[in-house]
C-alpha atoms as a PDB file:
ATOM      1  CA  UNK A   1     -76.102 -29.964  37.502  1.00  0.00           C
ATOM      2  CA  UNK A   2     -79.113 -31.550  38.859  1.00  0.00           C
ATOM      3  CA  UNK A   3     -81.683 -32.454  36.851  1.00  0.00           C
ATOM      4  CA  UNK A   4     -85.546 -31.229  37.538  1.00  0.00           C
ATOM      5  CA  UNK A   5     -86.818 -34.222  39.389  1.00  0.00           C
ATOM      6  CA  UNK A   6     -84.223 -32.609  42.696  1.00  0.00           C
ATOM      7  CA  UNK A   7     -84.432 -29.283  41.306  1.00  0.00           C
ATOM      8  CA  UNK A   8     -85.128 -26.955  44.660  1.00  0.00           C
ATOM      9  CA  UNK A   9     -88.804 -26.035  45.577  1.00  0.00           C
ATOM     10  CA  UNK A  10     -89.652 -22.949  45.594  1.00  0.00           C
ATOM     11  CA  UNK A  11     -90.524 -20.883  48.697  1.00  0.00           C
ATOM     12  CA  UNK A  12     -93.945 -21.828  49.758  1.00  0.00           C
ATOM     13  CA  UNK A  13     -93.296 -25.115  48.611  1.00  0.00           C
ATOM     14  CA  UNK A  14     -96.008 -25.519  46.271  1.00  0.00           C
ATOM     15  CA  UNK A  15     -94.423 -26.431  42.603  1.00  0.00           C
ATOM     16  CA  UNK A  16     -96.929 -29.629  42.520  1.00  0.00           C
ATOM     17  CA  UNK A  17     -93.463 -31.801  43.003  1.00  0.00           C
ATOM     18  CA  UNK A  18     -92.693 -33.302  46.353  1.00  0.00           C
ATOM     19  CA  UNK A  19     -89.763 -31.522  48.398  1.00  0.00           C
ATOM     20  CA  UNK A  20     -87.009 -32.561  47.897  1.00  0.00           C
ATOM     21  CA  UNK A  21     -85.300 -33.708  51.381  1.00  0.00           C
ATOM     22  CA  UNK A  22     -82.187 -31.648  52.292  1.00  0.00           C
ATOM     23  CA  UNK A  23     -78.716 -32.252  51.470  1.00  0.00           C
ATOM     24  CA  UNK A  24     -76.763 -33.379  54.735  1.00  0.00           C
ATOM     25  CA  UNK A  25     -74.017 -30.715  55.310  1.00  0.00           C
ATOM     26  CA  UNK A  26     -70.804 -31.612  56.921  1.00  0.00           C
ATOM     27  CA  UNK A  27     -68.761 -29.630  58.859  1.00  0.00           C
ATOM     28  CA  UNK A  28     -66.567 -28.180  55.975  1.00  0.00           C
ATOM     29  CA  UNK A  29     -70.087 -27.307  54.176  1.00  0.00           C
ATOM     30  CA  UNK A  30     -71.152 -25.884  57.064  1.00  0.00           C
ATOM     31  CA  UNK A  31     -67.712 -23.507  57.347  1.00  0.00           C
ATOM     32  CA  UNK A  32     -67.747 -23.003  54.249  1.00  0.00           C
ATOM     33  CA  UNK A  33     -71.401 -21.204  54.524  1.00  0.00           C
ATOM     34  CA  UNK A  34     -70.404 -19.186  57.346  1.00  0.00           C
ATOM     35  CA  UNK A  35     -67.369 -17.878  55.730  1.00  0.00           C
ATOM     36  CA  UNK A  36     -69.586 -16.878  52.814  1.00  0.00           C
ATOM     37  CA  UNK A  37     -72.239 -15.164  55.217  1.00  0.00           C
ATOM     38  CA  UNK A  38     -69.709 -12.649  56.792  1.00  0.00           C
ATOM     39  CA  UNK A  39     -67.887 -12.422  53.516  1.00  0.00           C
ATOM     40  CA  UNK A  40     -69.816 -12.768  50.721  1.00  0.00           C
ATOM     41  CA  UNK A  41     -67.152 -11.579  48.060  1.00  0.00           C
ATOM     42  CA  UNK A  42     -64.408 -13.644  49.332  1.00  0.00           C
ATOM     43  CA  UNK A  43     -62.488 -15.725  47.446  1.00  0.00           C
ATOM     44  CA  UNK A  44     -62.179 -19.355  46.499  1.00  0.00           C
ATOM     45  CA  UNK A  45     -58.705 -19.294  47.506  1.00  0.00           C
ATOM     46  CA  UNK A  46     -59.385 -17.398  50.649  1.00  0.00           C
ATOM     47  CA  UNK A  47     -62.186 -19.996  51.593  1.00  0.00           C
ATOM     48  CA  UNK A  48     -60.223 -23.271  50.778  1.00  0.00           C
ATOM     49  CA  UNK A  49     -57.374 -22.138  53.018  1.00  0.00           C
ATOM     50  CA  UNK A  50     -59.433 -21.265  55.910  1.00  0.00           C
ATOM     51  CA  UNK A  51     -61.031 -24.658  55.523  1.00  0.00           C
ATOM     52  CA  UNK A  52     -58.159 -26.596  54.685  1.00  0.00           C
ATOM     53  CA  UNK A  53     -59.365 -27.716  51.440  1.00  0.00           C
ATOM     54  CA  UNK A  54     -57.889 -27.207  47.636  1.00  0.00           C
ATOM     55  CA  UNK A  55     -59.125 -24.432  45.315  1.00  0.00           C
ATOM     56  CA  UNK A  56     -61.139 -27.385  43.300  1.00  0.00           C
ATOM     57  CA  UNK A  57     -62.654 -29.004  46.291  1.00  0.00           C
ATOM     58  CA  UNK A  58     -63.779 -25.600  47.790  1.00  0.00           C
ATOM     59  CA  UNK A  59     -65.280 -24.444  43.988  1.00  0.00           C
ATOM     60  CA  UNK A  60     -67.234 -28.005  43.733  1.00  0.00           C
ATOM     61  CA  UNK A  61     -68.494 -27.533  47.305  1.00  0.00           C
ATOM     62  CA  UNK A  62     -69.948 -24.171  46.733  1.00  0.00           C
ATOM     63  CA  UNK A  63     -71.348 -24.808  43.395  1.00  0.00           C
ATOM     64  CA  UNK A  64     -73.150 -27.995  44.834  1.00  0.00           C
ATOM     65  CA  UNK A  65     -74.357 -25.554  47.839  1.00  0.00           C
ATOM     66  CA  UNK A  66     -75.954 -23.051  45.155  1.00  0.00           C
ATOM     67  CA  UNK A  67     -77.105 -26.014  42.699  1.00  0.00           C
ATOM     68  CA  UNK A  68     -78.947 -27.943  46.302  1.00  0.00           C
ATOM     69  CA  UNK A  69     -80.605 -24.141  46.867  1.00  0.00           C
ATOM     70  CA  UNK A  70     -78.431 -24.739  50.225  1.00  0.00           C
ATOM     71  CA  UNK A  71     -76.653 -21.380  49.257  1.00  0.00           C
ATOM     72  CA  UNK A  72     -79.396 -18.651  47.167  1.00  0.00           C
ATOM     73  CA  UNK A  73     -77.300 -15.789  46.782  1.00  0.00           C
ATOM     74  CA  UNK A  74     -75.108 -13.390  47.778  1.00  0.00           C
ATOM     75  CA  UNK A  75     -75.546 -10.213  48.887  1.00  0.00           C
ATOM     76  CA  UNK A  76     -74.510  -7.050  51.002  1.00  0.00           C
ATOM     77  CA  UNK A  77     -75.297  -6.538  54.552  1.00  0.00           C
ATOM     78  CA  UNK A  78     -76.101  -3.248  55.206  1.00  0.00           C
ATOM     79  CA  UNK A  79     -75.850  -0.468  58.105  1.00  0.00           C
ATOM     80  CA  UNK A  80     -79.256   1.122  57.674  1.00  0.00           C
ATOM     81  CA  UNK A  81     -79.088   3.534  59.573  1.00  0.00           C
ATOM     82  CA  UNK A  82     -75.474   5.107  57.648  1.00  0.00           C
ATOM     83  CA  UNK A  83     -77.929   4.223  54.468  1.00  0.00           C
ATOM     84  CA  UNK A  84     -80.827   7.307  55.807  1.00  0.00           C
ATOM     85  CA  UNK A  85     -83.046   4.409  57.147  1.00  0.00           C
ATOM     86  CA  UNK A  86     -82.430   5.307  60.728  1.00  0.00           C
ATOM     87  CA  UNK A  87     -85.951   4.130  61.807  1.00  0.00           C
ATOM     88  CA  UNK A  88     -86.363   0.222  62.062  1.00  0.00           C
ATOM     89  CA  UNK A  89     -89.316  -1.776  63.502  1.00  0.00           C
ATOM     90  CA  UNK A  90     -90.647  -5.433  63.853  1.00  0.00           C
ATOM     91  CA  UNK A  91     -94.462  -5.575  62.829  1.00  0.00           C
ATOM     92  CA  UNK A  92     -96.709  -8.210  63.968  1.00  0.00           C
ATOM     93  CA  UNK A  93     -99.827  -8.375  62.105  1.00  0.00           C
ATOM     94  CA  UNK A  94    -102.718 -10.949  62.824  1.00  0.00           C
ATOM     95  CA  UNK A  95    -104.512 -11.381  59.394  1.00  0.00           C
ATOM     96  CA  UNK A  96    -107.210 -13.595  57.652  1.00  0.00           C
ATOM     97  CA  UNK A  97    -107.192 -17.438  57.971  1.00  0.00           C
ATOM     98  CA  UNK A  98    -105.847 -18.471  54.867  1.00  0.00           C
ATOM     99  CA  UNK A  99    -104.745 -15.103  53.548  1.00  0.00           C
ATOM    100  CA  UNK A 100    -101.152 -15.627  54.115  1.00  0.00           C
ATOM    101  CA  UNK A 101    -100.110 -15.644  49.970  1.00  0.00           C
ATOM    102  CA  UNK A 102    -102.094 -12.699  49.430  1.00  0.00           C
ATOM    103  CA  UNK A 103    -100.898 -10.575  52.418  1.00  0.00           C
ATOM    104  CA  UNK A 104     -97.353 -11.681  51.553  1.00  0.00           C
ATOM    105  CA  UNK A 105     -96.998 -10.350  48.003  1.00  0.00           C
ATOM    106  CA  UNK A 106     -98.599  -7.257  49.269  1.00  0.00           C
ATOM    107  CA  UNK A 107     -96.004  -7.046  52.299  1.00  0.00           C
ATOM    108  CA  UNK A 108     -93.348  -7.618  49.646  1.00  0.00           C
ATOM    109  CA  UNK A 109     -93.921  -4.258  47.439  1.00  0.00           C
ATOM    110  CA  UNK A 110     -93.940  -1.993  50.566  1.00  0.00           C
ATOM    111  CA  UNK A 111     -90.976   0.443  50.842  1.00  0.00           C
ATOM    112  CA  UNK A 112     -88.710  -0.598  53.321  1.00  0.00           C
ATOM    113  CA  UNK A 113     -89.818  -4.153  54.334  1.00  0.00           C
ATOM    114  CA  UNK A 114     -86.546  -6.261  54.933  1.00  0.00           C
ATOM    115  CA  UNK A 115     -88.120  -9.936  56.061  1.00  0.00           C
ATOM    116  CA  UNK A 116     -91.511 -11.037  56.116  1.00  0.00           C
ATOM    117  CA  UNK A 117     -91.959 -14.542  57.825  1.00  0.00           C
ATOM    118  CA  UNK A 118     -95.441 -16.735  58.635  1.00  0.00           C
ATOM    119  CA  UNK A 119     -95.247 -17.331  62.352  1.00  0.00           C
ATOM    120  CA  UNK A 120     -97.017 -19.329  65.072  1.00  0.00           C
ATOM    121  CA  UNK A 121     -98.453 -18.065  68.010  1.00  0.00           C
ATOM    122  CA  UNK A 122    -100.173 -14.636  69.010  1.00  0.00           C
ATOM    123  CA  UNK A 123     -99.778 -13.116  65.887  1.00  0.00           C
ATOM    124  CA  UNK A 124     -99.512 -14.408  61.898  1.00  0.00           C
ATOM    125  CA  UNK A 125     -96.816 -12.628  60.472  1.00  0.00           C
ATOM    126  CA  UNK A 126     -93.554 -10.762  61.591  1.00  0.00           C
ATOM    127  CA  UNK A 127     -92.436  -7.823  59.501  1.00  0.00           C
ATOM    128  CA  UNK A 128     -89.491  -6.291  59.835  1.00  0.00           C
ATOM    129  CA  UNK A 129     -88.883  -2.708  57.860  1.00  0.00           C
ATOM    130  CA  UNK A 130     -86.193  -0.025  57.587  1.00  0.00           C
ATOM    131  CA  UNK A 131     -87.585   3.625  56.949  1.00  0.00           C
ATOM    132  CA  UNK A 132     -85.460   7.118  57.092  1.00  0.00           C
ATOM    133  CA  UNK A 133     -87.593   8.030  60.676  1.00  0.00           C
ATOM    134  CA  UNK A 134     -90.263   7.475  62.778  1.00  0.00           C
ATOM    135  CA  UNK A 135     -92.414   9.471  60.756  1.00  0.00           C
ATOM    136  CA  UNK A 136     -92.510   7.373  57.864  1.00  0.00           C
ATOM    137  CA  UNK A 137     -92.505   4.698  59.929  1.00  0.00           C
ATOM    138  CA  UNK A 138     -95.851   5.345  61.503  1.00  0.00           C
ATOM    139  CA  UNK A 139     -96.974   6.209  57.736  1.00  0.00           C
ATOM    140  CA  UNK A 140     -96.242   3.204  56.396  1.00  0.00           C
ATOM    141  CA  UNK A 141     -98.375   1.189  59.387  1.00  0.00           C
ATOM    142  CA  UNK A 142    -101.307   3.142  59.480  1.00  0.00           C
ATOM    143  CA  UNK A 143    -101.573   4.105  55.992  1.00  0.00           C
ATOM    144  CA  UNK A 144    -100.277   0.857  54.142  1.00  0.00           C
ATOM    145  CA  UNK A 145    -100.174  -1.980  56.139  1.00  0.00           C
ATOM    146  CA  UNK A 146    -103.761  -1.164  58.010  1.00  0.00           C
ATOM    147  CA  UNK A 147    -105.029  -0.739  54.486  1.00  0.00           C
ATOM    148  CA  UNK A 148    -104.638  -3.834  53.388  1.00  0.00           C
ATOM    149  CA  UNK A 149    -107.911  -5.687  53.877  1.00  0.00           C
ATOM    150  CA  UNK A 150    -106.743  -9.136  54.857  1.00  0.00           C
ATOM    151  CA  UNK A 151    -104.850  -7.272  57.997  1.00  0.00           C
ATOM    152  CA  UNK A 152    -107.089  -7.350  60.811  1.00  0.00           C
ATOM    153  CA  UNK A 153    -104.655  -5.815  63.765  1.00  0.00           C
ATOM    154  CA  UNK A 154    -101.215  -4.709  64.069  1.00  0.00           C
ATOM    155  CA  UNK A 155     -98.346  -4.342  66.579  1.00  0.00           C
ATOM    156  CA  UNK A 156     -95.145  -1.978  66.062  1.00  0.00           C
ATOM    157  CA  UNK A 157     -91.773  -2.844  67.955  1.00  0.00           C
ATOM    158  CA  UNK A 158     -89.364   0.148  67.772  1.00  0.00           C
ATOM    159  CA  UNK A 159     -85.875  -1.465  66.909  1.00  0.00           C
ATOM    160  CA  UNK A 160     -83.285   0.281  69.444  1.00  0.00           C
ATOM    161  CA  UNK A 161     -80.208  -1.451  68.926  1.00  0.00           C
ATOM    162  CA  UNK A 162     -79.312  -4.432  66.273  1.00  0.00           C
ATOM    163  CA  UNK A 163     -76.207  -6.920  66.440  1.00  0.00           C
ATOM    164  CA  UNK A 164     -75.398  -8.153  63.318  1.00  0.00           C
ATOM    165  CA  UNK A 165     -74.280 -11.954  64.429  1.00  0.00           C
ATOM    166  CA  UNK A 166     -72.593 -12.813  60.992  1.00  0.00           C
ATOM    167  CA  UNK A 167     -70.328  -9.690  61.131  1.00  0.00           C
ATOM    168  CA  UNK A 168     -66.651 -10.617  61.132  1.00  0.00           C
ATOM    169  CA  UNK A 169     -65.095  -9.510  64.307  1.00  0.00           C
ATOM    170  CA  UNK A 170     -62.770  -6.202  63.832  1.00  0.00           C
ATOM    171  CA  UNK A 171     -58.993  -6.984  61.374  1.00  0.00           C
ATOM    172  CA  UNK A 172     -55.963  -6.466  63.478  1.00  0.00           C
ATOM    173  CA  UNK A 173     -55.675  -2.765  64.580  1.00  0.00           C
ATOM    174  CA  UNK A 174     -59.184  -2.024  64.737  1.00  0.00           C
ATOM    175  CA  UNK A 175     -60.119  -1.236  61.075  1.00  0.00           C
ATOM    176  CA  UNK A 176     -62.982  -3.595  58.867  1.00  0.00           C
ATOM    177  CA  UNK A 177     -61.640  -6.702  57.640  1.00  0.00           C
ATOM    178  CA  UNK A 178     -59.388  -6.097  54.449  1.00  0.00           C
ATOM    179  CA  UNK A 179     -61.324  -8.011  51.296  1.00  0.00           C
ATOM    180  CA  UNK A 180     -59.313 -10.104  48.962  1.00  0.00           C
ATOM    181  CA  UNK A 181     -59.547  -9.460  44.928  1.00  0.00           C
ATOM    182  CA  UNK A 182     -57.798 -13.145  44.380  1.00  0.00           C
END
């Protein structure tokens, strides 16, 4: 395990410690982490076969891509709209010069909000949220995002359609992909 001098930064980068520069992936590493994005429950055997690797070398390579901070979880990806949050929207928000920690943690306790990212150009931030319906959609701007006083102006984008780009294609005969308990 690494010790704290290349432990990872945290987001925001401001521990007091430099950054530490990023691990150069190579192209196992990298198939290893897309493997792990449409799957993440699949297993170390499935993942060393698929890229040609043994069970021990696949294991070391993942638990050096968690220990870098290459790889920071796993999780589910979700069909919101099957999950009653049929209503989903990007939200740009101009805010306060040098506001941005503030506005985040207050972004991050709102029911709903799915990615909140500091952006250049017109706007500051981009916001995306998942609500049940439009309803508490248009709730949750004008009531709690136009509340918060570092927000000066906001800008909803109605979410028609989504592609999820790290979902594996369909198994043979049309069904999901059949997960592996090895």
């Amino acid at each position: 395990m690494a010790g704290a001098a290349s432990a990872p930064v945290p987001p925001g980068g401001t521990s007091g410690v430099p950054p530490v520069p990023p691990r150069p992936l190579d192209p196992i590493d990298r198939s290893i982490m897309r493997l792990l994005q449409a799957d993440g429950r699949a297993s170390i055997r499935s993942v060393a076969e698929q890229v040609h690797v043994s069970r021990a070398n696949a294991y070391a390579r993942i638990n050096r891509l968690i220990d870098d901070g290459v790889i920071r979880g796993f999780t589910a990806r979700v069909d919101h709209e099957r999950a009653g949050q049929g209503a989903s929207a990007y939200i740009t928000l101009k805010i306060v010069q040098n506001s941005w920690r503030t506005v985040r943690e207050q972004l991050r306790g709102l029911p709903g909000a799915a990615h909140i990212a500091l952006v250049s150009g017109d706007f500051d931030v981009l916001l995306l949220v998942h609500t049940p319906d439009n309803r508490t959609l248009r709730e949750l701007v004008l009531t709690r995002l136009q509340a918060i006083p570092e927000v000066l102006s906001t800008r909803t984008l109605l979410v028609f359609e989504e592609t999820d780009l790290l979902a594996p294609g369909p198994a043979p005969g049309g069904g999901a992909p059949a997960l592996t308990e090895e």
